[in-house]
N, C-alpha and C. Protein backbone atom coordinates (compact mmCIF):
# COMPACT_ATOMS: atom_id res chain seq x y z
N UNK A 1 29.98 77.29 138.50
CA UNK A 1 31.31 77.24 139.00
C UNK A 1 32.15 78.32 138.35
N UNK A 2 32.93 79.33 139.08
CA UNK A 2 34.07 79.60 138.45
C UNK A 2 35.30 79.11 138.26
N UNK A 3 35.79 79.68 136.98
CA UNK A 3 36.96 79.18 136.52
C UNK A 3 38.09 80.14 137.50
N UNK A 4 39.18 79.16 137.92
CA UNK A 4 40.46 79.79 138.95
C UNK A 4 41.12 80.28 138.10
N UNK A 5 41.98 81.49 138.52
CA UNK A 5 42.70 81.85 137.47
C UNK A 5 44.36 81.74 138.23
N UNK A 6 44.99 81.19 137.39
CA UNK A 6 46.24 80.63 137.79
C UNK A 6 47.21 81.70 137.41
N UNK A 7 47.47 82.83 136.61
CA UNK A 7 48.30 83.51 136.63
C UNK A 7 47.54 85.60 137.06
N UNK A 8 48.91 86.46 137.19
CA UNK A 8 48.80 87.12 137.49
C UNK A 8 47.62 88.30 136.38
N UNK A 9 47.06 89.25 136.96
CA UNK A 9 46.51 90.24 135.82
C UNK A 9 47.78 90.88 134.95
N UNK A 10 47.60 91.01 133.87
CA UNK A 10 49.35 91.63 132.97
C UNK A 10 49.25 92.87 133.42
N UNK A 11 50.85 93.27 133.60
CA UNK A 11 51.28 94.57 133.70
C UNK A 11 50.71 94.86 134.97
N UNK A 12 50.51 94.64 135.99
CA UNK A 12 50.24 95.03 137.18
C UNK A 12 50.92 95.00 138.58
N UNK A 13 52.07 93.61 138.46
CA UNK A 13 52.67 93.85 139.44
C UNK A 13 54.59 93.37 138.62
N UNK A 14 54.47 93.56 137.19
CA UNK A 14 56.13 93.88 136.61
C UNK A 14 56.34 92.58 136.29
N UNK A 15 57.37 92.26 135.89
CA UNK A 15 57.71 91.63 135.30
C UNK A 15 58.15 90.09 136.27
N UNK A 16 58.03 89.18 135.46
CA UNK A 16 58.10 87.96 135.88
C UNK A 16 59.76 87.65 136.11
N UNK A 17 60.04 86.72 136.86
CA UNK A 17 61.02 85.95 137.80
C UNK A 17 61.77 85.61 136.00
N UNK A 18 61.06 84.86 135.49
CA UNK A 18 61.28 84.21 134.10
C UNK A 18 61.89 84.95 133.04
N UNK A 19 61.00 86.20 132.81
CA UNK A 19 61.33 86.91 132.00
C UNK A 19 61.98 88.08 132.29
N UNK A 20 62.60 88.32 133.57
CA UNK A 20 64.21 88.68 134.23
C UNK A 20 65.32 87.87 133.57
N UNK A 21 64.84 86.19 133.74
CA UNK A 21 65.99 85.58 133.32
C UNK A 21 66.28 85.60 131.82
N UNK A 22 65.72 85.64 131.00
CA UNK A 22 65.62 85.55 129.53
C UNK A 22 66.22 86.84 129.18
N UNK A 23 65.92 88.22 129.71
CA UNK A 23 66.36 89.28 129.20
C UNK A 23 68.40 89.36 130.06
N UNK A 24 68.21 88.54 130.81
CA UNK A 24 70.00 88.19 131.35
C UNK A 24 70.91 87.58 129.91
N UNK A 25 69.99 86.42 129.62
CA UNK A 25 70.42 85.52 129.13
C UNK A 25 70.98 85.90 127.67
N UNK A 26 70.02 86.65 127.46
CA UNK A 26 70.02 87.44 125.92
C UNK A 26 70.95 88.55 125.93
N UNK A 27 71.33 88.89 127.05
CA UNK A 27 72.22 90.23 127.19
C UNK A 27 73.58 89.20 126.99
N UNK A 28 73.83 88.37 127.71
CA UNK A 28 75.02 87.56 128.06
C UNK A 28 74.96 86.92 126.53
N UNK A 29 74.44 86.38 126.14
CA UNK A 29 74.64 85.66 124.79
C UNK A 29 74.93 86.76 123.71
N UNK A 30 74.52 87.82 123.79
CA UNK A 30 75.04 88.65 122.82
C UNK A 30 76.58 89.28 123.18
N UNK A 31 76.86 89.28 124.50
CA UNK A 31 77.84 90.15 124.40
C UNK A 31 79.39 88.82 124.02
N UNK A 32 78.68 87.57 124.32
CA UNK A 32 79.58 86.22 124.07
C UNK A 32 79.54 86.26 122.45
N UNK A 33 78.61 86.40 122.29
CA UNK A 33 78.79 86.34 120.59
C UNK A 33 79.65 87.50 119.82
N UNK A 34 79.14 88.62 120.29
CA UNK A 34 80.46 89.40 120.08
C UNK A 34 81.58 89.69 120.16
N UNK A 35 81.70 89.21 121.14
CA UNK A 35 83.37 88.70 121.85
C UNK A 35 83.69 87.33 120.68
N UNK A 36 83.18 86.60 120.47
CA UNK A 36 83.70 85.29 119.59
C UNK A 36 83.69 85.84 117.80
N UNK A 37 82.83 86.80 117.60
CA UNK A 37 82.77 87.38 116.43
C UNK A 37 83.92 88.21 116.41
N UNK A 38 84.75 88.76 117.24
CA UNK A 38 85.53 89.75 117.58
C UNK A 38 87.08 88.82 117.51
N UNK A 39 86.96 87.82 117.84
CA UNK A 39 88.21 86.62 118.14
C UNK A 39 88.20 86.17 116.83
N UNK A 40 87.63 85.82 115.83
CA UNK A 40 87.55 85.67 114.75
C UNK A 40 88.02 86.63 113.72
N UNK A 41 87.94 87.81 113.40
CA UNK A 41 88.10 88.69 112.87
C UNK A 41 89.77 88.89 113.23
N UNK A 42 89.95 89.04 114.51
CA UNK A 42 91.45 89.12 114.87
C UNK A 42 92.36 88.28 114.05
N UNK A 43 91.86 86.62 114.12
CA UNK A 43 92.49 85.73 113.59
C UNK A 43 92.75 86.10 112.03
N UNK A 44 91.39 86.07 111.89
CA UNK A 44 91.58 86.57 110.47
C UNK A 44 92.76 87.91 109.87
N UNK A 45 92.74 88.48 110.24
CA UNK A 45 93.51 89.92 109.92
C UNK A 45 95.11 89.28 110.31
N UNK A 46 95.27 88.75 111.70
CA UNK A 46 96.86 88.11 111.66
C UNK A 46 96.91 87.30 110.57
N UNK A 47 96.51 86.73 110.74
CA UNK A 47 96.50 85.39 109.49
C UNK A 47 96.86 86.17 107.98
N UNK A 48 95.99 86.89 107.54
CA UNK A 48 96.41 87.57 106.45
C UNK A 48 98.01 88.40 106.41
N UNK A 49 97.60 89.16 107.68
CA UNK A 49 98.93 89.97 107.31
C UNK A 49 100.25 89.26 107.71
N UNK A 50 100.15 88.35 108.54
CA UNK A 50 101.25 87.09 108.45
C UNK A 50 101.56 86.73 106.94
N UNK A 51 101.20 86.31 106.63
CA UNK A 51 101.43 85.42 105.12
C UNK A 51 101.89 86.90 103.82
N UNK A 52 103.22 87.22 104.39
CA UNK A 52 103.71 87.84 103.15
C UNK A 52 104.07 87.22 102.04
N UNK A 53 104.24 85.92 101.81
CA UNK A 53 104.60 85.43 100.67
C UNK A 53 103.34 84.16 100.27
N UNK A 54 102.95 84.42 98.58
CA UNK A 54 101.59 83.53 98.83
C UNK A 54 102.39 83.08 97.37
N UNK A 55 101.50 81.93 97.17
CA UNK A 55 102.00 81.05 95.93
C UNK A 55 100.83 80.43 94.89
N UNK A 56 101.00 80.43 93.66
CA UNK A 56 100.16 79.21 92.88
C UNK A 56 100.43 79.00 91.78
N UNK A 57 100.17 77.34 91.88
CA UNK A 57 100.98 76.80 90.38
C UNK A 57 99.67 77.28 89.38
N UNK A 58 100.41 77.23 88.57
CA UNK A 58 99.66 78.03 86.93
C UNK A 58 98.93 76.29 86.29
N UNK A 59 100.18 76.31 86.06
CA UNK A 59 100.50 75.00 85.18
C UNK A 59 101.61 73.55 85.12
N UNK A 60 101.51 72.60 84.76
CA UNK A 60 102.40 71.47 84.73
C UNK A 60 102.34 70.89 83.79
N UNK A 61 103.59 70.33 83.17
CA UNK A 61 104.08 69.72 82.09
C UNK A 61 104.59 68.78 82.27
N UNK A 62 104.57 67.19 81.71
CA UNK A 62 105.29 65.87 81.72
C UNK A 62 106.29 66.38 80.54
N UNK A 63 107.67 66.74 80.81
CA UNK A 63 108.45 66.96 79.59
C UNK A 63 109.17 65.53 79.74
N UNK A 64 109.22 64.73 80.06
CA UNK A 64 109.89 63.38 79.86
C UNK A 64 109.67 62.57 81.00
N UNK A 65 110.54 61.12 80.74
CA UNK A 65 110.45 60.02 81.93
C UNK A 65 110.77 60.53 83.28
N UNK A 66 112.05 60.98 83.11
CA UNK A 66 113.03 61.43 84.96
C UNK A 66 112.80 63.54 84.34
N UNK A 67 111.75 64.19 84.07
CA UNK A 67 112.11 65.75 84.05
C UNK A 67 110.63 65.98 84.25
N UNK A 68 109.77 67.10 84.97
CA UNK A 68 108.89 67.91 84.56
C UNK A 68 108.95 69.16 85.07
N UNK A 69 107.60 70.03 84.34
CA UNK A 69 108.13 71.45 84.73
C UNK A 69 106.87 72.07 85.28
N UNK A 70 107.02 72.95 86.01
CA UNK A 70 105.70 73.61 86.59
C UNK A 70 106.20 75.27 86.07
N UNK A 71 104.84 76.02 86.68
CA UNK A 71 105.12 77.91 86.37
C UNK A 71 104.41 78.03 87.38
N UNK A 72 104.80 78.45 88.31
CA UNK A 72 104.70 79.22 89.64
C UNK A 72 103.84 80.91 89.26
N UNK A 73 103.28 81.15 89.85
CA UNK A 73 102.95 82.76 90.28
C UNK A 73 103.14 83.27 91.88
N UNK A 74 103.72 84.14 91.81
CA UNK A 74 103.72 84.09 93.00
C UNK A 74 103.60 85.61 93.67
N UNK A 75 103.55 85.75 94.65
CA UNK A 75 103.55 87.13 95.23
C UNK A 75 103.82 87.48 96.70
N UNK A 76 104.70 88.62 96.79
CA UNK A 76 105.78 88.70 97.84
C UNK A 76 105.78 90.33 98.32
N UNK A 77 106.37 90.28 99.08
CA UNK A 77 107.00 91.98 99.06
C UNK A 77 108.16 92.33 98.24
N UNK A 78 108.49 93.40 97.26
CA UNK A 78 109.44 93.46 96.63
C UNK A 78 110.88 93.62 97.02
N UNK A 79 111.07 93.69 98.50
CA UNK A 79 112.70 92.84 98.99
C UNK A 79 112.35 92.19 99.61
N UNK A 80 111.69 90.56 99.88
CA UNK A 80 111.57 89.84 100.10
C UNK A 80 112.03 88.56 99.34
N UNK A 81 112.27 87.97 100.00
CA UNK A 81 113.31 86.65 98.77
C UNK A 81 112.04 85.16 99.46
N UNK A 82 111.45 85.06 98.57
CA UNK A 82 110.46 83.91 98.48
C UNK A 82 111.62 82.44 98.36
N UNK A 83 111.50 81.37 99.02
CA UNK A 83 111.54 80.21 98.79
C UNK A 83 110.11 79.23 98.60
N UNK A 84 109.92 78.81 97.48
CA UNK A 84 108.71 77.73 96.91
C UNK A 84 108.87 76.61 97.12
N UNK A 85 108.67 75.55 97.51
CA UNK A 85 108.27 74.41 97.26
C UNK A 85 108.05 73.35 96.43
N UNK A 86 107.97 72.55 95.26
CA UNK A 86 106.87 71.85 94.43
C UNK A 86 107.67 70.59 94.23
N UNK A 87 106.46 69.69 93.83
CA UNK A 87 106.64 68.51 93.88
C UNK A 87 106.01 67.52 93.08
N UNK A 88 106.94 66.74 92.35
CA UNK A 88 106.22 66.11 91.37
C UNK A 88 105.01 64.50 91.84
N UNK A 89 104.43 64.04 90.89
CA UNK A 89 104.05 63.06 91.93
C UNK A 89 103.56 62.18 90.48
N UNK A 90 103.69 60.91 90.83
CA UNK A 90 103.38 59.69 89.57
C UNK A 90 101.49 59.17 89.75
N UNK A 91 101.12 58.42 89.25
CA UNK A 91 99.91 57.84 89.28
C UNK A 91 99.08 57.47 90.26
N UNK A 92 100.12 57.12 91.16
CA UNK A 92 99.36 56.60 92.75
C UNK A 92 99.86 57.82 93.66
N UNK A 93 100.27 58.84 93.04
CA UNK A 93 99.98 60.06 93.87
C UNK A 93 101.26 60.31 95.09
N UNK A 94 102.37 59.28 94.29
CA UNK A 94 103.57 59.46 95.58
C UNK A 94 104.73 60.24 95.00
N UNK A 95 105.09 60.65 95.73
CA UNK A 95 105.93 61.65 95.37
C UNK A 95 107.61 61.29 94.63
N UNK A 96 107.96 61.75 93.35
CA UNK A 96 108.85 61.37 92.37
C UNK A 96 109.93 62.34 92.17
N UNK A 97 109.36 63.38 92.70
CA UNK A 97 110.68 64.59 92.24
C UNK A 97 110.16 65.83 93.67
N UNK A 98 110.91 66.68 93.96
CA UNK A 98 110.80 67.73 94.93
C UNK A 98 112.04 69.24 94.36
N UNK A 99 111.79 69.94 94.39
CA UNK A 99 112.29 71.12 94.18
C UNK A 99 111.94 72.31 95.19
N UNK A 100 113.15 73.19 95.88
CA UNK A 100 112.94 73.99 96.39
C UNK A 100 113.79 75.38 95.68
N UNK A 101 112.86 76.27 95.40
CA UNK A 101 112.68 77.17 94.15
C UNK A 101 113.22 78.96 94.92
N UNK A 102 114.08 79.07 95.05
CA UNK A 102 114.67 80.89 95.90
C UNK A 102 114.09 81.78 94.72
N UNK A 103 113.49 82.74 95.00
CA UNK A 103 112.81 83.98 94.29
C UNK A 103 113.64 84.99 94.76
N UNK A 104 114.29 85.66 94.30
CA UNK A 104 114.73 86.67 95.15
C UNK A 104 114.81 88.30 94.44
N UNK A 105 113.92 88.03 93.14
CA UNK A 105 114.00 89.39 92.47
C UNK A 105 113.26 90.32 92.83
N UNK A 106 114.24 91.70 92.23
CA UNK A 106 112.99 92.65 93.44
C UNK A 106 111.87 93.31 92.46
N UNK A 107 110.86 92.09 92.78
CA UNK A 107 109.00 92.20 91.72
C UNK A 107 108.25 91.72 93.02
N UNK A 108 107.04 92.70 93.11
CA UNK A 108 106.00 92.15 93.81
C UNK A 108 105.20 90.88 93.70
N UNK A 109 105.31 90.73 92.07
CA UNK A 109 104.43 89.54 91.62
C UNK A 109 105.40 89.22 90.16
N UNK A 110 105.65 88.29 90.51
CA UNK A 110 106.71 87.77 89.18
C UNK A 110 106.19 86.04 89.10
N UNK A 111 106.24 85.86 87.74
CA UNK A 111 105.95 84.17 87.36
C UNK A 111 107.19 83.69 87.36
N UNK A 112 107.45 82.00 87.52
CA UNK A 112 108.88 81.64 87.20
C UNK A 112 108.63 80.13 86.94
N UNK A 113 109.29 80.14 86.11
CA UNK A 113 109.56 78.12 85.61
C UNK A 113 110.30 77.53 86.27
N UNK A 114 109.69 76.06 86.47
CA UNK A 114 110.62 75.43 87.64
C UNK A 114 110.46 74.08 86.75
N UNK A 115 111.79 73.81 86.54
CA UNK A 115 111.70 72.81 86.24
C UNK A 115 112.63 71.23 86.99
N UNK A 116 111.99 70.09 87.38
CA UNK A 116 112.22 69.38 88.56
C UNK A 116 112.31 68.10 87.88
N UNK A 117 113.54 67.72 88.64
CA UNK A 117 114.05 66.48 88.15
C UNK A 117 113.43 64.83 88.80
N UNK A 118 112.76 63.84 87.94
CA UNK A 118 112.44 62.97 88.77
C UNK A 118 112.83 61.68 88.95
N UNK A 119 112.45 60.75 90.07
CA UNK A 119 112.82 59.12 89.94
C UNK A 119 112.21 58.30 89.19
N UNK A 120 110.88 58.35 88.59
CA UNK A 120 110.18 58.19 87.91
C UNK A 120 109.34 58.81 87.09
N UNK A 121 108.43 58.78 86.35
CA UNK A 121 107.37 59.45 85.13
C UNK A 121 106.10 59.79 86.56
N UNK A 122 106.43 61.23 85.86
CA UNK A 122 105.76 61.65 86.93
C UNK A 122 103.93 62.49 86.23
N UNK A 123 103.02 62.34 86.75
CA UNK A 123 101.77 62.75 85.99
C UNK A 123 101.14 64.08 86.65
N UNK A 124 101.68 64.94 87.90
CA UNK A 124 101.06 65.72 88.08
C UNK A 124 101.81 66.46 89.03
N UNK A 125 102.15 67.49 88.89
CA UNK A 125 102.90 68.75 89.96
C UNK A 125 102.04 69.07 91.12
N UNK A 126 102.92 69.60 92.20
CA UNK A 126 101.70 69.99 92.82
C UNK A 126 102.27 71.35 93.94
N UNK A 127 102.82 72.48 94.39
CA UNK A 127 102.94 73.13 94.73
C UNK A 127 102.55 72.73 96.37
N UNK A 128 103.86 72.70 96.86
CA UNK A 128 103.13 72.71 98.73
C UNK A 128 103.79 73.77 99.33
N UNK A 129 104.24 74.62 99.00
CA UNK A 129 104.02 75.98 99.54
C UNK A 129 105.00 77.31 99.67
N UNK A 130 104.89 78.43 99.56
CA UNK A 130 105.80 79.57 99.47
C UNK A 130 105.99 80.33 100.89
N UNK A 131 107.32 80.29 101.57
CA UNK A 131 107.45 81.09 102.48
C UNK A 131 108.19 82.48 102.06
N UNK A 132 108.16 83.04 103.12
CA UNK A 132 109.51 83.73 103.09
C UNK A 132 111.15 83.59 103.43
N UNK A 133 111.96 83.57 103.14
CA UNK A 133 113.58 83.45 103.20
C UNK A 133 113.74 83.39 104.72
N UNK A 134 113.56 84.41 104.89
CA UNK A 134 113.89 84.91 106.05
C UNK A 134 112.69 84.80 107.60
N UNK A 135 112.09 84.51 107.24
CA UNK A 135 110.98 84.09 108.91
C UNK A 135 110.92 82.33 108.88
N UNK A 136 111.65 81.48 107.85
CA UNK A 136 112.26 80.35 108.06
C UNK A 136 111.02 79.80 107.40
């Protein structure tokens, strides 16, 4: 008996129905991936150059029952007037004191003490965030 042979001899009459579609598929998936690799990168770069004013607490101090103090770092454009944020917070993590902190000296990167008055003994500062003055 011979054995039937169910597919074509290779390379003789080109390429398959199948492997048309695969070399589509692979064209289209790359040029989608690049396009989404490309949308990403965008984001990224606005995102950065949006955020002229960036912030971080250094450090925090319990200086008493109703007072504590934080030290900010921060960094801005040098006529840019930074407003900060920070906020004190007690044991169960609720919030005891709030301070909103105007920077307005003309330093690219300047530290500053903030010190924030509270309703209770407060155990931990916490910085929620630095804008700019002026883009609200």
């Amino acid at each position: 008996m011979s054995a039937v042979r169910e597919e074509l001899p290779a390379g003789r009459y080109g390429r398959s129905a199948d492997q048309r579609a695969d070399r589509k598929l692979k064209v289209i998936g790359a040029v989608l991936g690049a396009a989404l690799i490309g949308v990403i990168v965008w984001f990224g770069v606005h995102h950065i150059s949006a955020a002229g004013v960036s912030g971080e607490l250094i450090r925090s101090k319990v200086v008493s029952d109703d007072s504590a103090q934080a030290v900010l770092e921060v960094r801005k454009d040098r006529d840019e007037t930074a407003v900060c944020t920070v906020r004190a917070l007690d044991t169960q993590q609720a919030e005891v004191g709030r301070k909103d902190v105007t920077l307005n000296e003309r330093e690219d990167h300047l530290t500053a003490l903030v010190k924030i008055r509270t309703t209770g003994r407060a155990t931990a500062s916490e910085l929620v965030g630095c804008t700019s003055a002026t883009s609200g």
